[in-house]
Protein backbone atom coordinates (compact mmCIF):
# COMPACT_ATOMS: atom_id res chain seq x y z
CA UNK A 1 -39.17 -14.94 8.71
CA UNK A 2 -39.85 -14.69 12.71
CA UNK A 3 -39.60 -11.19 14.29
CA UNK A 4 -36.51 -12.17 16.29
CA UNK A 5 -34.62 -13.45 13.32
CA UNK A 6 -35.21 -10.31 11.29
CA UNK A 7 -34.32 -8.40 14.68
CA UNK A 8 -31.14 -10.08 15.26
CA UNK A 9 -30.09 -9.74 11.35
CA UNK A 10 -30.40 -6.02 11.84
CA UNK A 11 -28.74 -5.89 15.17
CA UNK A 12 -25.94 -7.61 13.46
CA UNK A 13 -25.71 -5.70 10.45
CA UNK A 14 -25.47 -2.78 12.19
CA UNK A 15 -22.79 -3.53 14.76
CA UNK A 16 -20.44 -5.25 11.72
CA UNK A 17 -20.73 -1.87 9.98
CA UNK A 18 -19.91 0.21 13.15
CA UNK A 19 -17.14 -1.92 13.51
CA UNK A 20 -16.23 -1.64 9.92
CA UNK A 21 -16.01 1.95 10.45
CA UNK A 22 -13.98 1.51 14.00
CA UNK A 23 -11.49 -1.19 11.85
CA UNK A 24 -10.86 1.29 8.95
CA UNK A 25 -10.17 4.48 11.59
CA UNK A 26 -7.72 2.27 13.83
CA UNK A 27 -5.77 0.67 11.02
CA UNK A 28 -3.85 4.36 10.41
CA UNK A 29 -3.14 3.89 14.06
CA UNK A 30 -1.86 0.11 13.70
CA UNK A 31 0.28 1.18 11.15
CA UNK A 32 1.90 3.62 13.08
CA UNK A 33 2.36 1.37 16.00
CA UNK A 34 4.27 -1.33 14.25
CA UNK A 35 6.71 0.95 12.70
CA UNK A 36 7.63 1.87 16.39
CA UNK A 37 8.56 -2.22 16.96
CA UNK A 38 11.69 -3.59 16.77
CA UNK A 39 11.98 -6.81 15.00
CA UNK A 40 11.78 -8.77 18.68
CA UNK A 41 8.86 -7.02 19.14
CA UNK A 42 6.99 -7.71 16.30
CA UNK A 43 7.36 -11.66 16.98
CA UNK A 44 5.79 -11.08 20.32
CA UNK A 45 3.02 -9.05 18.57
CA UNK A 46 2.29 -11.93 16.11
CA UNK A 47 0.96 -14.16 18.73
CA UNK A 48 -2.63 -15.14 17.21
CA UNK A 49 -4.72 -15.46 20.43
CA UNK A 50 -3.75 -11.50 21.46
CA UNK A 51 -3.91 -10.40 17.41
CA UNK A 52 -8.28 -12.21 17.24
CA UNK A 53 -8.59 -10.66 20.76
CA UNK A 54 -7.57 -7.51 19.55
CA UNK A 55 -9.28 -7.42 16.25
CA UNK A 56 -11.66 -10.57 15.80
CA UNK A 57 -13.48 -10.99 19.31
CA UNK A 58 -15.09 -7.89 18.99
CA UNK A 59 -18.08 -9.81 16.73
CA UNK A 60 -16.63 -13.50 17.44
CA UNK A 61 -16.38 -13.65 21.03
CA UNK A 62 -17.88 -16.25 23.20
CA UNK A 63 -21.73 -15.42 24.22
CA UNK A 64 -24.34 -12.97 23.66
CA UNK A 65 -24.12 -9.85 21.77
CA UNK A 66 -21.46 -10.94 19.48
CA UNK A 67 -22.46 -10.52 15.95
CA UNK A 68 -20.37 -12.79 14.06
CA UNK A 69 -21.01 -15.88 16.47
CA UNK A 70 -24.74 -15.04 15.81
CA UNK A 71 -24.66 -15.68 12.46
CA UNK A 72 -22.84 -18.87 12.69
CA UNK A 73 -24.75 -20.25 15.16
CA UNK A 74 -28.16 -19.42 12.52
CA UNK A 75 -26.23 -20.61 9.82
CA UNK A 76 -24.05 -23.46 10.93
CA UNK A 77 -25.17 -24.03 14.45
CA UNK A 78 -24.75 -23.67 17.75
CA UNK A 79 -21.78 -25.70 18.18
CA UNK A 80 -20.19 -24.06 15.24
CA UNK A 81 -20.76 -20.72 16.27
CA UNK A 82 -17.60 -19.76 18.64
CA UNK A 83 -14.38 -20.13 16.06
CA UNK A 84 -12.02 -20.54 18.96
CA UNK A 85 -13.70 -23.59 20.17
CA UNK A 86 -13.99 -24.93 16.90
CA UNK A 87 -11.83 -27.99 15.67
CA UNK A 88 -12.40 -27.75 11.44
CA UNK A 89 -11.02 -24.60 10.35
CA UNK A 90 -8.12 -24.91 8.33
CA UNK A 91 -5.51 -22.13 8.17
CA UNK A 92 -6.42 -21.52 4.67
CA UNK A 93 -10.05 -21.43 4.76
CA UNK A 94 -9.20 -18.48 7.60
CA UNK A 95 -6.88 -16.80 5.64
CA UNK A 96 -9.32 -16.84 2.87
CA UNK A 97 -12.36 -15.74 4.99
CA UNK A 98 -10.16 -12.77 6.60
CA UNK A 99 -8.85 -11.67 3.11
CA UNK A 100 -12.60 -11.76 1.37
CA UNK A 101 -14.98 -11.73 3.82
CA UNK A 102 -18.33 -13.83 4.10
CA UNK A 103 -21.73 -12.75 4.28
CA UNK A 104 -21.74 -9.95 6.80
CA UNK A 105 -18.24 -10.01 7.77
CA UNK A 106 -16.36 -7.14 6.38
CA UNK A 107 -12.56 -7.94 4.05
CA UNK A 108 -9.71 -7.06 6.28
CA UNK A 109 -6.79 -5.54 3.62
CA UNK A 110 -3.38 -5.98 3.87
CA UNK A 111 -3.16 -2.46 5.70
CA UNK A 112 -5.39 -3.30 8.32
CA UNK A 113 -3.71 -6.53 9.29
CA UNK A 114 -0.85 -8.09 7.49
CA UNK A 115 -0.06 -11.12 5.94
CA UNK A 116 2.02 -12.73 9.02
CA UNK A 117 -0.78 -11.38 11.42
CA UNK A 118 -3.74 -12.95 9.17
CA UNK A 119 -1.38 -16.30 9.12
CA UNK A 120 -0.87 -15.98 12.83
CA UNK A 121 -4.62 -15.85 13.83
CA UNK A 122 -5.62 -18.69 11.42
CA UNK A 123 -2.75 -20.94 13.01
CA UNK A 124 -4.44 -19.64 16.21
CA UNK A 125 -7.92 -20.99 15.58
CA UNK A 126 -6.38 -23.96 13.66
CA UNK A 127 -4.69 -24.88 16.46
CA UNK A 128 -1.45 -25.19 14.97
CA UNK A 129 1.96 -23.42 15.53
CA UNK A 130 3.36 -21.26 12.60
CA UNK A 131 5.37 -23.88 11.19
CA UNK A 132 2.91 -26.48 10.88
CA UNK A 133 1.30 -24.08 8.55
């Protein structure tokens, strides 16, 4: 392997596992903030592109630095790489990914983001409303 490969794999492991830690530490504090919602509330918080800004973009964004759209652009491409620009993920396959993780990206558990906010940023990056789901 190339010095920049094996430099970018380590740059990457380390900032998924600092956000691991960051994830795990805010998801007491999620928890807490949705029981303050009322029901009208948490419909407006379900909106997928606010729920992967808020807990996805962090390693997916769009550019440098971003550890998740590293990896996918080593191991799928560059034109693969950003997941909100990308027209072949199926709500399921995100669900699935989100739920059990892949290679260096961490599980999320039902505690840390719910069932209807997992469905609501796959629909997101499908590009589908809820119901077509």
């Amino acid at each position: 392997m190339n010095k920049s490969v094996i430099l970018l794999l380590l740059t990457m492991i380390t900032a998924c596992s600092n956000e691991s830690k960051d994830v795990e530490n805010s998801s007491l504090a999620r928890q807490h903030d949705n029981m303050e919602l009322d029901q009208g509330d948490r419909q407006s918080a379900l909106d997928g592109a606010q729920l992967f800004n808020k807990n996805c973009h962090i390693c997916h964004g769009d550019g440098a630095n971003f550890p998740g759209t590293e990896r996918l652009a080593v191991r799928s491409g560059r034109e693969h790489a950003v997941l909100e620009n990308r027209e072949n993920l199926s709500p399921a396959y995100v669900k699935w990914v989100v739920r059990n993780g892949l290679a260096m990206m961490p599980t999320f558990r039902p505690t840390e983001l719910s069932d209807a906010e997992v469905a609501a940023i796959a629909s997101y990056l499908a590009g589908q409303s809820s119901e077509e789901q």
